[in-house]
Every structure is written in structure tokens, then in C-alpha cells.
N, C-alpha and C. Protein backbone atom coordinates (compact mmCIF):
# COMPACT_ATOMS: atom_id res chain seq x y z
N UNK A 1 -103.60 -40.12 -114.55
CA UNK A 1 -104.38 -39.17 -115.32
C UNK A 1 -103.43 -38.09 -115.83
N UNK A 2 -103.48 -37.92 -117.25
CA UNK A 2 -103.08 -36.80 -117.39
C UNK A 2 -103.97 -35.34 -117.76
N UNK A 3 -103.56 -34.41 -118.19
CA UNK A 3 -103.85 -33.06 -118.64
C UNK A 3 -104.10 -32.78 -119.94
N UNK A 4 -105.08 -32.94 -120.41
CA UNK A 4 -105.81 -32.74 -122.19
C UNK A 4 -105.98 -31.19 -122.23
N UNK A 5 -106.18 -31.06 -123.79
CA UNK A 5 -106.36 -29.41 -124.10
C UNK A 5 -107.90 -28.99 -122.80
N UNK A 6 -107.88 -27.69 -122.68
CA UNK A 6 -109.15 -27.00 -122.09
C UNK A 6 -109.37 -27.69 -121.24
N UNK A 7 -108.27 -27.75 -120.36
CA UNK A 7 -108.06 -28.77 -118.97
C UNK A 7 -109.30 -29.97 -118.87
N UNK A 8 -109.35 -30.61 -119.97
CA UNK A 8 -110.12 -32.17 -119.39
C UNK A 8 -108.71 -33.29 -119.16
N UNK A 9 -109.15 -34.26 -118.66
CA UNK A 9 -108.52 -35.27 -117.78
C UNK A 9 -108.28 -36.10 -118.79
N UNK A 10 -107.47 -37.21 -119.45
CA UNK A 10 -107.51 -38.30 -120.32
C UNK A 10 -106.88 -39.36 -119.13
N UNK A 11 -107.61 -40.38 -119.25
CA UNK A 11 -107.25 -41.82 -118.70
C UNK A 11 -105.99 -42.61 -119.92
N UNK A 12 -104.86 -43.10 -118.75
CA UNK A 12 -103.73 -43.11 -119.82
C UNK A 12 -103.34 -44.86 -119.71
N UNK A 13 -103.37 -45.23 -121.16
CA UNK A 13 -103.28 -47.04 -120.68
C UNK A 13 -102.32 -47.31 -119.61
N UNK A 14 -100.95 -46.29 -119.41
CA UNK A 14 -100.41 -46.64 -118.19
C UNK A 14 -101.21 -46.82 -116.85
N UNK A 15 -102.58 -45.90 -116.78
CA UNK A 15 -102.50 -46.07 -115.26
C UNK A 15 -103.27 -46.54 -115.30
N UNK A 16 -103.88 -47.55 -115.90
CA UNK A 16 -105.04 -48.67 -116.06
C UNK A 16 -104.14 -50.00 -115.40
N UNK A 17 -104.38 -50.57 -114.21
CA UNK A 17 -103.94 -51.76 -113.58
C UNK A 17 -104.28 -52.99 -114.11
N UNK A 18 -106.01 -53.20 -113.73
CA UNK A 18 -106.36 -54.52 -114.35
C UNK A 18 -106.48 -54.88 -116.01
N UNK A 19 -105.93 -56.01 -116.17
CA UNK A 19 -105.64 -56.78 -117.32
C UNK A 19 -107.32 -56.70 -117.94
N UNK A 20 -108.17 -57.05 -117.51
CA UNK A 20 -109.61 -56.73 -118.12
C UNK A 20 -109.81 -55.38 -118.38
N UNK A 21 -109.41 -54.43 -117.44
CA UNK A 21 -109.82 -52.60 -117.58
C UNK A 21 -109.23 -52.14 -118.84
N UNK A 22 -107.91 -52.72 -119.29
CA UNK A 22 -107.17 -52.11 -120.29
C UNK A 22 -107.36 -52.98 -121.60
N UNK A 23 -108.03 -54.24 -121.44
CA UNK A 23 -108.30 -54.83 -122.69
C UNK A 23 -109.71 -54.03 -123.02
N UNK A 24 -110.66 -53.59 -122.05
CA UNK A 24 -112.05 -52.96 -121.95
C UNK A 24 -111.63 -51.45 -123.00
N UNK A 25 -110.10 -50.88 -122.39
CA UNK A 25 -109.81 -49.63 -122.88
C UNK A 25 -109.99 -49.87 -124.36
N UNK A 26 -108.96 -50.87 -124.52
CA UNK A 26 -108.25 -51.21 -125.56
C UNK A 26 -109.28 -51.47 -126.70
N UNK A 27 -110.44 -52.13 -126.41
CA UNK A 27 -111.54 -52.06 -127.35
C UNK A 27 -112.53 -50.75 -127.69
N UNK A 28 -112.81 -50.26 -126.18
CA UNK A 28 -113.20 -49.07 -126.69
C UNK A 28 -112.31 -47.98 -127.83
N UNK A 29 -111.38 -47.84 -127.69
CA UNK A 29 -110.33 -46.63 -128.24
C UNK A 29 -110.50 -47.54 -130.37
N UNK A 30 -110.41 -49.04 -130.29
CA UNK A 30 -110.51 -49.37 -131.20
C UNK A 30 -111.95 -48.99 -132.20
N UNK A 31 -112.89 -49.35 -131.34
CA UNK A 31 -114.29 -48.79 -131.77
C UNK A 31 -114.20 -47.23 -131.96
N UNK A 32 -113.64 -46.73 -131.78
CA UNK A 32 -114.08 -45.08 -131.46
C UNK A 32 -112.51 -44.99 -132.93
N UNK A 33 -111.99 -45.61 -133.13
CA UNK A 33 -110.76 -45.33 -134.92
C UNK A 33 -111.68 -45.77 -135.69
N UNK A 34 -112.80 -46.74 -135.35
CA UNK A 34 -113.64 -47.13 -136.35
C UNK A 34 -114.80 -46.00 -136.66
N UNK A 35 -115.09 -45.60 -135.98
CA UNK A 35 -116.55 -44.38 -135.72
C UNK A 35 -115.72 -43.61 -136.41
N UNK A 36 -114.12 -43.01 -136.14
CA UNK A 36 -113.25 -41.63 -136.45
C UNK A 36 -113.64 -42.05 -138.39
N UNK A 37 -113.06 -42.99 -138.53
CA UNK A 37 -113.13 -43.40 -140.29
C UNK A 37 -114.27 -43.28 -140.67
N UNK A 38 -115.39 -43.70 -140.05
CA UNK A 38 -116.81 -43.94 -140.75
C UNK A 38 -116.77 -42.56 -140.98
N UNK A 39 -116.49 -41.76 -139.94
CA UNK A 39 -117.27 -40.19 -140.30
C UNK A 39 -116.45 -39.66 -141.08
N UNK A 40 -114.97 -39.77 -141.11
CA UNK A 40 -114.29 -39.02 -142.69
C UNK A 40 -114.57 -39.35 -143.18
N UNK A 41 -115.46 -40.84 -143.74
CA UNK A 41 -115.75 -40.77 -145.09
C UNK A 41 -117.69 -40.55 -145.29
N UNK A 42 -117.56 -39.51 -144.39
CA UNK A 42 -118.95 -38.87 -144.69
C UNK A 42 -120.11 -39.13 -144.44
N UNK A 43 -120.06 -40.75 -143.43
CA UNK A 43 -120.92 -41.62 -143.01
C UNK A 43 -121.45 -41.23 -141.43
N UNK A 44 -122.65 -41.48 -140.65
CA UNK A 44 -122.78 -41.84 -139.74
C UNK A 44 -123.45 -43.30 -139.65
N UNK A 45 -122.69 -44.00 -138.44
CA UNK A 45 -123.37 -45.72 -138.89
C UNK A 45 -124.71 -45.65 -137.93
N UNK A 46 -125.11 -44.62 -137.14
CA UNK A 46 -126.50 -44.57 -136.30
C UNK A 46 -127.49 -46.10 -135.79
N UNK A 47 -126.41 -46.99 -135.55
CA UNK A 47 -126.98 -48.21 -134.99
C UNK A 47 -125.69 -48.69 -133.88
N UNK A 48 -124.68 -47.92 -133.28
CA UNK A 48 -123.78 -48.68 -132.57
C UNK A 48 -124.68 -49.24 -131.26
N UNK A 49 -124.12 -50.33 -131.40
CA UNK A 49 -124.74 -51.24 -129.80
C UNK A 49 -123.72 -52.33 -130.22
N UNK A 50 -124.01 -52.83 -128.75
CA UNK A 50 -123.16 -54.42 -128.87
C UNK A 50 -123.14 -55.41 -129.53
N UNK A 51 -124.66 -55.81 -130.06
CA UNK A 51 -125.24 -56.66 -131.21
C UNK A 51 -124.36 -56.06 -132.68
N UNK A 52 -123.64 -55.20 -132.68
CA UNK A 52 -123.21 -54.51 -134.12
C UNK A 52 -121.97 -54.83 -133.98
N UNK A 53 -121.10 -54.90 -133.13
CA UNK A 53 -119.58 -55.18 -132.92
C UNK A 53 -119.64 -57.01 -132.61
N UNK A 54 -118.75 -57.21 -133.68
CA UNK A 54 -117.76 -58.47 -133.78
C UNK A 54 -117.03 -58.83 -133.39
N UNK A 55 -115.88 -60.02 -132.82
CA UNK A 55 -114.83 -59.49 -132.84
C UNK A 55 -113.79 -60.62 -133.75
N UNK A 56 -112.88 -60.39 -134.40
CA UNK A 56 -112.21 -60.75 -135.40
C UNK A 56 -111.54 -62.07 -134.61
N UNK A 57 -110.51 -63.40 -134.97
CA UNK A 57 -109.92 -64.20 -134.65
C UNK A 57 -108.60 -63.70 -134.03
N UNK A 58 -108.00 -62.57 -134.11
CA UNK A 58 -106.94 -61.98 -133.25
C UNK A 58 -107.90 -60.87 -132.15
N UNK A 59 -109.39 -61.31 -131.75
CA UNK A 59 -109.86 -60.42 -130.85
C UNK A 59 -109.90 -59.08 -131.15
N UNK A 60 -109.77 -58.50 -132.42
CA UNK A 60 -110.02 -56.93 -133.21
C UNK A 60 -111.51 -56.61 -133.14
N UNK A 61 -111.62 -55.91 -132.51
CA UNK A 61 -113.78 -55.44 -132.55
C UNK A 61 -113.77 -54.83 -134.10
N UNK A 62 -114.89 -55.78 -134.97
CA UNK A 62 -115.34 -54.68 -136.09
C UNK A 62 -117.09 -54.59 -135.43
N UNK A 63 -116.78 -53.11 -136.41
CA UNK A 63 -118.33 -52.41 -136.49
C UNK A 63 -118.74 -53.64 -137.96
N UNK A 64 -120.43 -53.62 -137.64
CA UNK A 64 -120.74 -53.90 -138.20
C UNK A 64 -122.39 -53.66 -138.60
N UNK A 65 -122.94 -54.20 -139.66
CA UNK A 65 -124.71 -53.38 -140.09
C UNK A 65 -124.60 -52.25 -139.95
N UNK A 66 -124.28 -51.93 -141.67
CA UNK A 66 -124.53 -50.30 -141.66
C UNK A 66 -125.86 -50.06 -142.23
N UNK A 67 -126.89 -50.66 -142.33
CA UNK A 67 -128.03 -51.23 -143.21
C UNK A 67 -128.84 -49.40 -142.91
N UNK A 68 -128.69 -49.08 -141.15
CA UNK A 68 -129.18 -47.15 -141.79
C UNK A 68 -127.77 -46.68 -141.76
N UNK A 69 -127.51 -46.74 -141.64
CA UNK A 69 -125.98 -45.45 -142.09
C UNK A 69 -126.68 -44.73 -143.26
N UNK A 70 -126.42 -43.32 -142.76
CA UNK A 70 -126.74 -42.14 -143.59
C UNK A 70 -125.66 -41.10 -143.74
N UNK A 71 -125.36 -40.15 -144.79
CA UNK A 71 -124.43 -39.42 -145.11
C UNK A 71 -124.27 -38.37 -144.12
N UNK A 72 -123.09 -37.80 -143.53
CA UNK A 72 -123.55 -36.93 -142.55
C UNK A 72 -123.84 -35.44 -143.22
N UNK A 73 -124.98 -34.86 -142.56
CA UNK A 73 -125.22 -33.94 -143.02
C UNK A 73 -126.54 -34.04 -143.87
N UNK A 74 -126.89 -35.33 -144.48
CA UNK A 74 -127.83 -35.58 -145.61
C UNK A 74 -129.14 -35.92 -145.46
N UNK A 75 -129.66 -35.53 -144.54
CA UNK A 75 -131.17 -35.76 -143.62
C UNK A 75 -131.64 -37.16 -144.40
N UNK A 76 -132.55 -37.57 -143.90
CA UNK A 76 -133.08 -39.06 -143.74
C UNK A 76 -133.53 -39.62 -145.11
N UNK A 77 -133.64 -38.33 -146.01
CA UNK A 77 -133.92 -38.68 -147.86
C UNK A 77 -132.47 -39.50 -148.36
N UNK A 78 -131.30 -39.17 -147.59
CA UNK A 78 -129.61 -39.45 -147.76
C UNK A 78 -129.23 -41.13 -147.45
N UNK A 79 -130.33 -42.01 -147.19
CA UNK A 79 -129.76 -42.75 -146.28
C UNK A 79 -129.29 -43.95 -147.86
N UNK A 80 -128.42 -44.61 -147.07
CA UNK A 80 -127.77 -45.20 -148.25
C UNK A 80 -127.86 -46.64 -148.25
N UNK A 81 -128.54 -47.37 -149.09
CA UNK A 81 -129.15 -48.82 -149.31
C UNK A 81 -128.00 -49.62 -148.82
């Protein structure tokens, strides 16, 4: 474990042992660059679950069905076909 700003804790792929725990990491942290992009570009995708993630032929998780994704900020009149 190390030491994050405003003393929270970050779990560090080093001290992740099992080969499943760090592929588990390894997808989460991927999902969560995907969520980081959706929202710079102004989106929330407001359906993540497991049924929504894919995973690609090199094992890459995509997000997927943005069918409500709405603009952030743009109340429920915003939502985008």
C-alpha cells in the first residue's frame, strides 16, 4: 500500500500476489480510463453493469450500450438517441 494525496491508501499492482487479483485489478483500472473518457467528452454512460462490458480478442474490457447516456450536466430532456 502506498500513500495518496489527503492521506487515502492506493492498492499498488506490485503488492497484488494472485495472478487472478491483478488481472481483476487490471480490468477494473481499464474500465474506470473508459468511464475517465466518457466523461471528458461530456457524457455519462448511466448503465455500467457487467451485461455492458465486453471483452475484446486480446481480453481488453469495452464499455458498451450507451442507448441512455446523457450529457453531463443536461438533465433527462439531454439524453442522446
Amino acid at each position: 500500500m502506498a500513500e495518496a494525496p489527503r492521506g487515502r491508501r492506493v492498492l499498488l499492482a506490485a503488492d497484488i500476489e494472485s495472478e487472478a487479483a491483478r488481472q481483476a485489478a487490471d480490468t477494473a483500472a481499464a474500465l474506470l480510463d473508459a468511464l475517465a473518457a466518457v466523461h471528458a467528452a461530456g457524457l455519462v454512460h448511466n448503465d455500467v453493469k457487467p451485461d455492458n462490458i465486453l471483452f475484446d480478442w486480446e481480453g481488453r474490457p469495452r464499455l458498451i450500450d450507451f442507448g441512455i447516456a446523457a450529457e453531463i450536466g443536461g438533465g433527462r430532456d439531454r439524453l442522446r438517441p
